[in-house]
C-alpha atoms as a PDB file:
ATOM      1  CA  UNK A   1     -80.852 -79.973-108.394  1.00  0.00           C
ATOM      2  CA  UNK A   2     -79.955 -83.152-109.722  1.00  0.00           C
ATOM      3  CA  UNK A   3     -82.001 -86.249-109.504  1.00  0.00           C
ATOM      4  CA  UNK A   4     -80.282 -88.514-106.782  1.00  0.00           C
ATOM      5  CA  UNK A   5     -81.033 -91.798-108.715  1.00  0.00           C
ATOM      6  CA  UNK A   6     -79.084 -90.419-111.815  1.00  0.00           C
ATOM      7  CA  UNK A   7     -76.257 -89.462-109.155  1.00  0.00           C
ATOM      8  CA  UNK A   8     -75.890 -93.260-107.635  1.00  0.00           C
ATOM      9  CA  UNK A   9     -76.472 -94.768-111.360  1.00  0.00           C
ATOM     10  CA  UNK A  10     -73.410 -92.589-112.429  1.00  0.00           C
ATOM     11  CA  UNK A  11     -71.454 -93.851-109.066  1.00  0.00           C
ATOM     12  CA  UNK A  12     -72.882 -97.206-108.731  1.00  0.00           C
ATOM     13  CA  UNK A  13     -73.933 -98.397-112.160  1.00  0.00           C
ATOM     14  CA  UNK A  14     -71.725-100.826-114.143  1.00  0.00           C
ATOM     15  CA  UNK A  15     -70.100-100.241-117.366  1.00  0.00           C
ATOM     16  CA  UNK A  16     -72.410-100.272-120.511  1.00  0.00           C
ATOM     17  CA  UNK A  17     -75.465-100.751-117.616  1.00  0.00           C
ATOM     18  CA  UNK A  18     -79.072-100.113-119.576  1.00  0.00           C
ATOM     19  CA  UNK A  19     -82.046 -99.027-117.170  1.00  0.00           C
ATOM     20  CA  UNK A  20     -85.092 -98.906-118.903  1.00  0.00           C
ATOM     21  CA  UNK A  21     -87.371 -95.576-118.211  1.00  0.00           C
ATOM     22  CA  UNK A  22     -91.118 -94.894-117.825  1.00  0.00           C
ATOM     23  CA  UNK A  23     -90.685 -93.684-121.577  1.00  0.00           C
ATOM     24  CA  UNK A  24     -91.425 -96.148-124.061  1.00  0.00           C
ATOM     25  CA  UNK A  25     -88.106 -96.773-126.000  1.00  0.00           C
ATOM     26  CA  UNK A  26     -86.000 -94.485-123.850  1.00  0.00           C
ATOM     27  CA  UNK A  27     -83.347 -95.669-121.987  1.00  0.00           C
ATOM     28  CA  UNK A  28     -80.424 -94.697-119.981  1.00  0.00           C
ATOM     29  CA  UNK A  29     -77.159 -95.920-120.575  1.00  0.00           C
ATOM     30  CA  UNK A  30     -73.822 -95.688-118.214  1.00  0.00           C
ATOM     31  CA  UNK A  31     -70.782 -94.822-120.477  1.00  0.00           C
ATOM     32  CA  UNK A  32     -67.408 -95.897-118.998  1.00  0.00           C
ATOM     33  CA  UNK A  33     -64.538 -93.907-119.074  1.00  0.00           C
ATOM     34  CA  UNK A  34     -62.828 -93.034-122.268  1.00  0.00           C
ATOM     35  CA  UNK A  35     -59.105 -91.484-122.580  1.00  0.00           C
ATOM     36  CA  UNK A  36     -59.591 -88.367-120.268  1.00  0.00           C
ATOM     37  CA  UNK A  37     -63.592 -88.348-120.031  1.00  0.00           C
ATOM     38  CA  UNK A  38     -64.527 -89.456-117.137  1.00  0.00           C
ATOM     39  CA  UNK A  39     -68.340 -91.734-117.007  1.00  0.00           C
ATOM     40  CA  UNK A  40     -71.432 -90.385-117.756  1.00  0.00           C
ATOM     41  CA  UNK A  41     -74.705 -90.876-118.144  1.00  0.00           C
ATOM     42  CA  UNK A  42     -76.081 -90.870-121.902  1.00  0.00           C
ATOM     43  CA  UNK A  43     -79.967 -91.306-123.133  1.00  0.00           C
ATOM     44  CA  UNK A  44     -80.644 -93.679-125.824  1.00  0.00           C
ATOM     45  CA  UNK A  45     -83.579 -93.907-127.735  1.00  0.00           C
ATOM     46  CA  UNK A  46     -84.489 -97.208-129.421  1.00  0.00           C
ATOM     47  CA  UNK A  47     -88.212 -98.643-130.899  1.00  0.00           C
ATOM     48  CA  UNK A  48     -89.252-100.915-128.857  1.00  0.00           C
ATOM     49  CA  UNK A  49     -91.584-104.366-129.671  1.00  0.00           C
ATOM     50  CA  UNK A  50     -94.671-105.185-128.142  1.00  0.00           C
ATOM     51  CA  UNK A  51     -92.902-106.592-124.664  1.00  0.00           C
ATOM     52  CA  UNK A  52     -91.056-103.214-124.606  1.00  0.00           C
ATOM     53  CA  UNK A  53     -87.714-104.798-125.592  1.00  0.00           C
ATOM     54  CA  UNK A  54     -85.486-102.694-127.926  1.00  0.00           C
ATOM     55  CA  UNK A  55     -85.332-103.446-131.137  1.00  0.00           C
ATOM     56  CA  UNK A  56     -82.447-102.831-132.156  1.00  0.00           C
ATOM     57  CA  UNK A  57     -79.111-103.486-130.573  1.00  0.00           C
ATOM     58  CA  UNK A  58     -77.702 -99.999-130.530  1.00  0.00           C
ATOM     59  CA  UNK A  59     -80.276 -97.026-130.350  1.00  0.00           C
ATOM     60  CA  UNK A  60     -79.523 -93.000-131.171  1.00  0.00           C
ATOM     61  CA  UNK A  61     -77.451 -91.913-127.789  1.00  0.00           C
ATOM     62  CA  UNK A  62     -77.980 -88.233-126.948  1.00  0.00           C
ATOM     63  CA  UNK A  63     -75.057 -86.677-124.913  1.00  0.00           C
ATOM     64  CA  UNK A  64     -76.718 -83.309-123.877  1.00  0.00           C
ATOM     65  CA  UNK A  65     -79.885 -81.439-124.664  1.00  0.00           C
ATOM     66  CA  UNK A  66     -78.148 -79.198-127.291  1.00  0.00           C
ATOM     67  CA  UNK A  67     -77.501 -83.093-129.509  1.00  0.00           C
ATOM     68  CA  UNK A  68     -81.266 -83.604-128.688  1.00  0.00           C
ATOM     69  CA  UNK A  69     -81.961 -80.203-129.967  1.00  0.00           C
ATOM     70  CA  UNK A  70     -79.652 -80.848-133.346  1.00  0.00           C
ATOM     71  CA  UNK A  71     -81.422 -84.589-133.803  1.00  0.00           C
ATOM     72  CA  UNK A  72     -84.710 -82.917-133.565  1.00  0.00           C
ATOM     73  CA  UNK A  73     -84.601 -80.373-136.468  1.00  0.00           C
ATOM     74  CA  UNK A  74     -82.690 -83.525-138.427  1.00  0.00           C
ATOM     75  CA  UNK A  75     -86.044 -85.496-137.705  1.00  0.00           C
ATOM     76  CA  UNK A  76     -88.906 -82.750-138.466  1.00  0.00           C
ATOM     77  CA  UNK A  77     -87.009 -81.951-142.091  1.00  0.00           C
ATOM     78  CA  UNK A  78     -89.866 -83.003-144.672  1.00  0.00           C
ATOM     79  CA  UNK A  79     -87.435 -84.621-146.771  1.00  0.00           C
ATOM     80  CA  UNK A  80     -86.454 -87.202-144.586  1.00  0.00           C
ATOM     81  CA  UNK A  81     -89.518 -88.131-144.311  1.00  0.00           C
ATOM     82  CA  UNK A  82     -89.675 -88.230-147.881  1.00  0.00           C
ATOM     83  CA  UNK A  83     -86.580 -90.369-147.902  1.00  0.00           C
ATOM     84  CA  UNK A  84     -87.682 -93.247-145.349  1.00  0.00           C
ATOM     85  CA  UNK A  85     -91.069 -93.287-147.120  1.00  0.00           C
ATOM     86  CA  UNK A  86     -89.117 -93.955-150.662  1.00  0.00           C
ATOM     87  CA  UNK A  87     -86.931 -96.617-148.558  1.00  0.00           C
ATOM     88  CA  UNK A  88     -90.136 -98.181-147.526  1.00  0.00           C
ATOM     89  CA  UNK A  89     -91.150 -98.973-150.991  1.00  0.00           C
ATOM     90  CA  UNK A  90     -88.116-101.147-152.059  1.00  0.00           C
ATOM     91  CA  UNK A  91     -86.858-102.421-148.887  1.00  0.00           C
ATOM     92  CA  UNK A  92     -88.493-105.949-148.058  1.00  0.00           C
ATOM     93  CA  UNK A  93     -90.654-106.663-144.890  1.00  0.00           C
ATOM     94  CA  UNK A  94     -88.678-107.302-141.791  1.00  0.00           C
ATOM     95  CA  UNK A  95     -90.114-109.784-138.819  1.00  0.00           C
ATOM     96  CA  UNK A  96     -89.305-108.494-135.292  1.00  0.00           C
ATOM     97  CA  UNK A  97     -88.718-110.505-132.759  1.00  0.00           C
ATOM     98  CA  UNK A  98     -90.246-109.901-129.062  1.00  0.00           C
ATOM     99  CA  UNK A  99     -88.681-110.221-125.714  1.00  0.00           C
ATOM    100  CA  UNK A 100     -89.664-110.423-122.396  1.00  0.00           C
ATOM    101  CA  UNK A 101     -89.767-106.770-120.789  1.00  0.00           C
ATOM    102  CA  UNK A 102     -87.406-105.801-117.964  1.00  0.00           C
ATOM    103  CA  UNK A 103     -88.529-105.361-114.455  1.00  0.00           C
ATOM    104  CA  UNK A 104     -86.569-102.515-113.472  1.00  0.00           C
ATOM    105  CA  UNK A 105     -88.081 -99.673-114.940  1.00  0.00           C
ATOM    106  CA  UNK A 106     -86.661 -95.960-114.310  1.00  0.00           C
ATOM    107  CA  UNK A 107     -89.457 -93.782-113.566  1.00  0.00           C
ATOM    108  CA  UNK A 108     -89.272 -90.522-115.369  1.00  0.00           C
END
């Protein structure tokens, strides 16, 4: 059965609405309608800071567990983390900003 909070999100929620979850650096995001696909519900995963703000604007959005399936093997292949470890090297330090966490939290 579905959860009944997901259910009044889809209904309810506006537009582009973010909900943070119980997950560190998961969040759920309500998709409007596009051409004939109706809104939905999509989960986006984005590094958070130390406040538990993302941090970055735009985070990978999963559609379905088969996409989380396909982004998993992508992330577990050795060479990529070969590659980001070689990016590492000759990319210059970053600072990250922090934010002030949100107070409403979806419990997962």
């Amino acid at each position: 059965m579905a959860d009944e909070r997901l259910i009044q999100f889809l209904n309810d929620g506006k537009d582009w609405e973010k909900k943070a979850t119980s997950i560190p650096g998961v969040f759920l995001l309500r998709m409007p309608t596009f051409k004939s696909r109706p809104p939905s519900i999509v989960v986006e995963v984005n590094p958070v800071d130390t406040s538990g703000s993302p941090t970055k604007k735009r985070g990978i959005i999963i559609r379905s567990s088969s996409e989380l399936e396909q982004i998993r093997n992508i992330l577990t292949n050795a060479k990529l983390e070969q590659l980001t470890k070689s990016v590492d090297e000759v990319n210059p330090e970053s600072k990250v900003g922090t934010k002030s966490p949100s107070s409403d939290v979806f419990e997962i």
